[in-house]
PDB file of N, CA and C in Angstrom:
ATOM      1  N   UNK A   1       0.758  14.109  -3.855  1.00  0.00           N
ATOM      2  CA  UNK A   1       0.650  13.188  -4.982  1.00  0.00           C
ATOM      3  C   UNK A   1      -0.806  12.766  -5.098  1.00  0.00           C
ATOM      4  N   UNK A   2      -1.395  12.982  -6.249  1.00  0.00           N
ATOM      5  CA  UNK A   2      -2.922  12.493  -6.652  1.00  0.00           C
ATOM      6  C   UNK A   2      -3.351  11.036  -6.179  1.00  0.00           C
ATOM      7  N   UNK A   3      -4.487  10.451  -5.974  1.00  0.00           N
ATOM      8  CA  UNK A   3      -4.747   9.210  -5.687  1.00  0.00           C
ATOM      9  C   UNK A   3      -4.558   8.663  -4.402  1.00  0.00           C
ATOM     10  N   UNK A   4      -4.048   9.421  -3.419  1.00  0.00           N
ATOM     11  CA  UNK A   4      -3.447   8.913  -2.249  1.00  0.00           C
ATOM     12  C   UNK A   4      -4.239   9.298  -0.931  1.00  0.00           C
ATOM     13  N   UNK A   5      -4.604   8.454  -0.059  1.00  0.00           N
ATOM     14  CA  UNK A   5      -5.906   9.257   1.347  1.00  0.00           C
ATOM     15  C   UNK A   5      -5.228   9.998   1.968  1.00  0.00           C
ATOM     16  N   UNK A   6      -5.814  11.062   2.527  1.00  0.00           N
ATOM     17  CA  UNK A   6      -4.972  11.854   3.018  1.00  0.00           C
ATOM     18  C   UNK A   6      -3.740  11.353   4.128  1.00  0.00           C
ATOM     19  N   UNK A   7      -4.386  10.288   4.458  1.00  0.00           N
ATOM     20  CA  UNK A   7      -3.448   9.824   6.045  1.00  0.00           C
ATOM     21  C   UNK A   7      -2.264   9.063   5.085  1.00  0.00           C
ATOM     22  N   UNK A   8      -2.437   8.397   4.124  1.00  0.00           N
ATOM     23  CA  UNK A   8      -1.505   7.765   3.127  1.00  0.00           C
ATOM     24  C   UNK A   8      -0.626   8.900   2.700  1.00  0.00           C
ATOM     25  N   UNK A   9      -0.692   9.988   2.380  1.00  0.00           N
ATOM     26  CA  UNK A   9      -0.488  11.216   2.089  1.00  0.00           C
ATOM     27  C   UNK A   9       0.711  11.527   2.876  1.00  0.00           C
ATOM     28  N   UNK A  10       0.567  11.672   4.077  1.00  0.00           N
ATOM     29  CA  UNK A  10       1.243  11.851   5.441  1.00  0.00           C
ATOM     30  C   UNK A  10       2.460  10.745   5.064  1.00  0.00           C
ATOM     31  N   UNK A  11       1.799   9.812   5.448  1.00  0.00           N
ATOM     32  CA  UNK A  11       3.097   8.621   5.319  1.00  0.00           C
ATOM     33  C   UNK A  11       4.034   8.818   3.966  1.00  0.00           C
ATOM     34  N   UNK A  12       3.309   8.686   3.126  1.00  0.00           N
ATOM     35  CA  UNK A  12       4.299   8.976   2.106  1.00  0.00           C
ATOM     36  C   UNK A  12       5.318  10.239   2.069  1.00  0.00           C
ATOM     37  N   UNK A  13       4.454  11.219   2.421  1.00  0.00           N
ATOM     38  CA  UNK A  13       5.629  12.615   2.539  1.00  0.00           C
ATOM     39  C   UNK A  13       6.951  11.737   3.337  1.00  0.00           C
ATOM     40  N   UNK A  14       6.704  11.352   4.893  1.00  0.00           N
ATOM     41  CA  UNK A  14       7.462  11.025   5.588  1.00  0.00           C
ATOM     42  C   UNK A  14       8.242  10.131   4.675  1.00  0.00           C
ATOM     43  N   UNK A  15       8.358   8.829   4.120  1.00  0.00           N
ATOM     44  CA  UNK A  15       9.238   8.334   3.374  1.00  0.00           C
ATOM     45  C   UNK A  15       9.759   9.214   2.264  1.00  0.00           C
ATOM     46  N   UNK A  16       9.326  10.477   1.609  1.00  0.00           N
ATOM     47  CA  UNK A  16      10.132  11.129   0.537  1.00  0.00           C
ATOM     48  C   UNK A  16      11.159  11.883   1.586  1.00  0.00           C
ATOM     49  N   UNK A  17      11.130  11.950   2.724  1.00  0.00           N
ATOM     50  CA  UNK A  17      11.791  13.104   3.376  1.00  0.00           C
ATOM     51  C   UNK A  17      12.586  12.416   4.050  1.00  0.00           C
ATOM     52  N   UNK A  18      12.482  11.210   4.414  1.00  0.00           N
ATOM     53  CA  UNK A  18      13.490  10.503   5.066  1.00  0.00           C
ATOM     54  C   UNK A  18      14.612   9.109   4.066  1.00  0.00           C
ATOM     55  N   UNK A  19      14.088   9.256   2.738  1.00  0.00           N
ATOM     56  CA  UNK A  19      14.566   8.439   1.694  1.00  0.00           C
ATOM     57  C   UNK A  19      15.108   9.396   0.517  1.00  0.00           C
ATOM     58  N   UNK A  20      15.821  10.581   0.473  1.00  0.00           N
ATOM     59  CA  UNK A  20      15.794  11.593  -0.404  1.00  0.00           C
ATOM     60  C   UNK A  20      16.914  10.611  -1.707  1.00  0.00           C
ATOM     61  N   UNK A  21      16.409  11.537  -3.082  1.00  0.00           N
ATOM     62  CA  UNK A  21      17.124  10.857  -3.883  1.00  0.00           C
ATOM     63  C   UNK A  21      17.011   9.145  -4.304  1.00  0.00           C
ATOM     64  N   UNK A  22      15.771   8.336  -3.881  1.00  0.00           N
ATOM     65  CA  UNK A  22      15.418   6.966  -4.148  1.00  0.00           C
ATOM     66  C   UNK A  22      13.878   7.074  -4.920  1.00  0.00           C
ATOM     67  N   UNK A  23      14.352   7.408  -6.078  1.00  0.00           N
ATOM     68  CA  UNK A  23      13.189   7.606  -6.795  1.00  0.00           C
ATOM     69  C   UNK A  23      12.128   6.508  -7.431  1.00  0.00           C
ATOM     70  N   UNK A  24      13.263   4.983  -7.185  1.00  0.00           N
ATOM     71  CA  UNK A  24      12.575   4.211  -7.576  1.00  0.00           C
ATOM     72  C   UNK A  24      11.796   3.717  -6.473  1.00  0.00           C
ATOM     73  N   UNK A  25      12.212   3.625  -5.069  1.00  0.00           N
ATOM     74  CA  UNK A  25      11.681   3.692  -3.754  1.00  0.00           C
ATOM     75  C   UNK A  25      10.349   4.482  -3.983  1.00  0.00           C
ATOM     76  N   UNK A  26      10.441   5.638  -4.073  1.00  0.00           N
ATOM     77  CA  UNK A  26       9.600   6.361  -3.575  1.00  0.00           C
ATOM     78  C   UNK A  26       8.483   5.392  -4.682  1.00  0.00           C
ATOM     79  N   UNK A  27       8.406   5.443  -5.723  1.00  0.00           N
ATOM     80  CA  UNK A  27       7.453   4.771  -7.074  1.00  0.00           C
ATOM     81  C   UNK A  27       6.896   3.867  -6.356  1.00  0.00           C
ATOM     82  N   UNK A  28       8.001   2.941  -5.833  1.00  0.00           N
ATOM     83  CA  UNK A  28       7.300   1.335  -4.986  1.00  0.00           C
ATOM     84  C   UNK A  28       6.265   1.663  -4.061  1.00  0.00           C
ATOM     85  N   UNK A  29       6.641   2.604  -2.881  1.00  0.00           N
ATOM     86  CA  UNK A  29       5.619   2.681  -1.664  1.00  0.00           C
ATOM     87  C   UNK A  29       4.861   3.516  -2.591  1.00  0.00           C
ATOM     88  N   UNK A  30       4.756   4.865  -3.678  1.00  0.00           N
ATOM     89  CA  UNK A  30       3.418   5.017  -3.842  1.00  0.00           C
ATOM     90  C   UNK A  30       2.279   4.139  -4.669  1.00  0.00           C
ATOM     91  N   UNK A  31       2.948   3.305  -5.300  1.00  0.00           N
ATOM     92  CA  UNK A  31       1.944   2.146  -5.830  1.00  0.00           C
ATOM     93  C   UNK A  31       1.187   1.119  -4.986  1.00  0.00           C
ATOM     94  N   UNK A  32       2.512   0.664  -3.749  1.00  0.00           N
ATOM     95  CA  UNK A  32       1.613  -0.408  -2.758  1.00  0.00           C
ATOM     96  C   UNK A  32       0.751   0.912  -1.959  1.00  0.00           C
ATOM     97  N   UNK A  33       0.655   2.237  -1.416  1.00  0.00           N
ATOM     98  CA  UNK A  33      -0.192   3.233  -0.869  1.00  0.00           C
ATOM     99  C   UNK A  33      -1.367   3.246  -1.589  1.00  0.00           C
ATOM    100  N   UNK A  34      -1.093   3.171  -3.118  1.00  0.00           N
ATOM    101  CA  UNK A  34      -2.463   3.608  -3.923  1.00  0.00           C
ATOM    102  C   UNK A  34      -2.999   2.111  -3.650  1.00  0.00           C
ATOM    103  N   UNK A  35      -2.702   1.195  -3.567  1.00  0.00           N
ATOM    104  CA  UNK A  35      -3.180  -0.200  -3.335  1.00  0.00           C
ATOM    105  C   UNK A  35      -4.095  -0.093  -1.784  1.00  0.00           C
ATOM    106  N   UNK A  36      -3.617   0.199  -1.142  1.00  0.00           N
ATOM    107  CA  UNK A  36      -3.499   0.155   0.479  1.00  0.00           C
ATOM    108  C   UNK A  36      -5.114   1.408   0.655  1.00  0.00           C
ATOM    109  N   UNK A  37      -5.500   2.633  -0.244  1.00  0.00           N
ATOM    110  CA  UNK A  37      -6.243   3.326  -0.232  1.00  0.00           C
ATOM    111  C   UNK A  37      -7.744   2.945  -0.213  1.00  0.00           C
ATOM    112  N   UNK A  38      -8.407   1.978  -0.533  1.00  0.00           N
ATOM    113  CA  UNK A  38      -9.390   1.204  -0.387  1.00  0.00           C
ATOM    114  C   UNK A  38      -9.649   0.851   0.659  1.00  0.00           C
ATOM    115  N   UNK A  39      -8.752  -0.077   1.110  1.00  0.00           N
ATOM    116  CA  UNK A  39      -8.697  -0.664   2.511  1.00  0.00           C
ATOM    117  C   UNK A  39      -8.416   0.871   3.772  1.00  0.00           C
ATOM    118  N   UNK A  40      -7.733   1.462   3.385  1.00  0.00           N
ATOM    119  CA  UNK A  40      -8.195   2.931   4.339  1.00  0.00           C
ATOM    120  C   UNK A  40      -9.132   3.593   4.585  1.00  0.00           C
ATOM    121  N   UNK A  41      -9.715   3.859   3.947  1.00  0.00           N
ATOM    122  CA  UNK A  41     -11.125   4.130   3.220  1.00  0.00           C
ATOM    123  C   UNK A  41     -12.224   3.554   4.566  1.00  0.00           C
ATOM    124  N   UNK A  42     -12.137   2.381   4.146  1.00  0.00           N
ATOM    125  CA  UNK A  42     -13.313   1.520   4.968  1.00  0.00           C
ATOM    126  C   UNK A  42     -12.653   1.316   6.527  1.00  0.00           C
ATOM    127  N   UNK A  43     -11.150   1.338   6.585  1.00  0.00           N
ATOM    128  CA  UNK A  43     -10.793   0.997   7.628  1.00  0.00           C
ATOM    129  C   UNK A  43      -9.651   2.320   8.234  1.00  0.00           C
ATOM    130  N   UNK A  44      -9.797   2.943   8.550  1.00  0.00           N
ATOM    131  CA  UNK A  44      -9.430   4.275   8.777  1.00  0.00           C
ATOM    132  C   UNK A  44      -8.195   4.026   9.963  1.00  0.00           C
ATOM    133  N   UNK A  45      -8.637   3.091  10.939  1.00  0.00           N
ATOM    134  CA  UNK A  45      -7.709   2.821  11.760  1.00  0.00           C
ATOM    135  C   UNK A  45      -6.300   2.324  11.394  1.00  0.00           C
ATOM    136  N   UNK A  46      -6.601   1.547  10.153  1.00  0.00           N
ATOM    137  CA  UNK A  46      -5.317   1.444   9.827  1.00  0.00           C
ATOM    138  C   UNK A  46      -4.016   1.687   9.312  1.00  0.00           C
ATOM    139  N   UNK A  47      -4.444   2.844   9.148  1.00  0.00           N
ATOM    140  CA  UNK A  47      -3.523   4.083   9.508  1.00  0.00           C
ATOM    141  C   UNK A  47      -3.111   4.664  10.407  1.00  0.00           C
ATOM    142  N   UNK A  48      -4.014   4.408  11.329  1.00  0.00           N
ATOM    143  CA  UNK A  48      -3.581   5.404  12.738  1.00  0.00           C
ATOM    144  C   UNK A  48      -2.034   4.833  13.061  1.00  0.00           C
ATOM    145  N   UNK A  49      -1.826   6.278  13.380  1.00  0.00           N
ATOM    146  CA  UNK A  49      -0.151   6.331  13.680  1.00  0.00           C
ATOM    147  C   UNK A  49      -0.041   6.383  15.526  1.00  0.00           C
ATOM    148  N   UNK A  50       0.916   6.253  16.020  1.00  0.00           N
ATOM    149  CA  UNK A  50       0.908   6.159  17.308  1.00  0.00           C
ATOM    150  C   UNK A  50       1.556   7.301  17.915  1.00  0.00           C
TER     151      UNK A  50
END
């Protein structure tokens, strides 16, 4: 999906693949992600996954 950091990218796949068929779901987390992309950007860690 366009607009999204790559590590945001990741996460989001994971919620389309574990939320199948919640299309309005999926809309929500990619709008707060495209929100969240700025702050990734500068802060990279906060993404890090464990």
């Amino acid at each position: 999906m366009p607009g999204l950091d790559e590590k945001l990218l990741e996460i989001y796949d994971e919620v389309l693949r574990r939320n199948p068929g919640e299309d309005e779901f999926h809309q929500a987390v990619h709008e707060v992600l495209t929100s969240l992309g700025p702050v990734v950007a500068k802060h990279p860690e906060y993404a890090a996954r464990p």
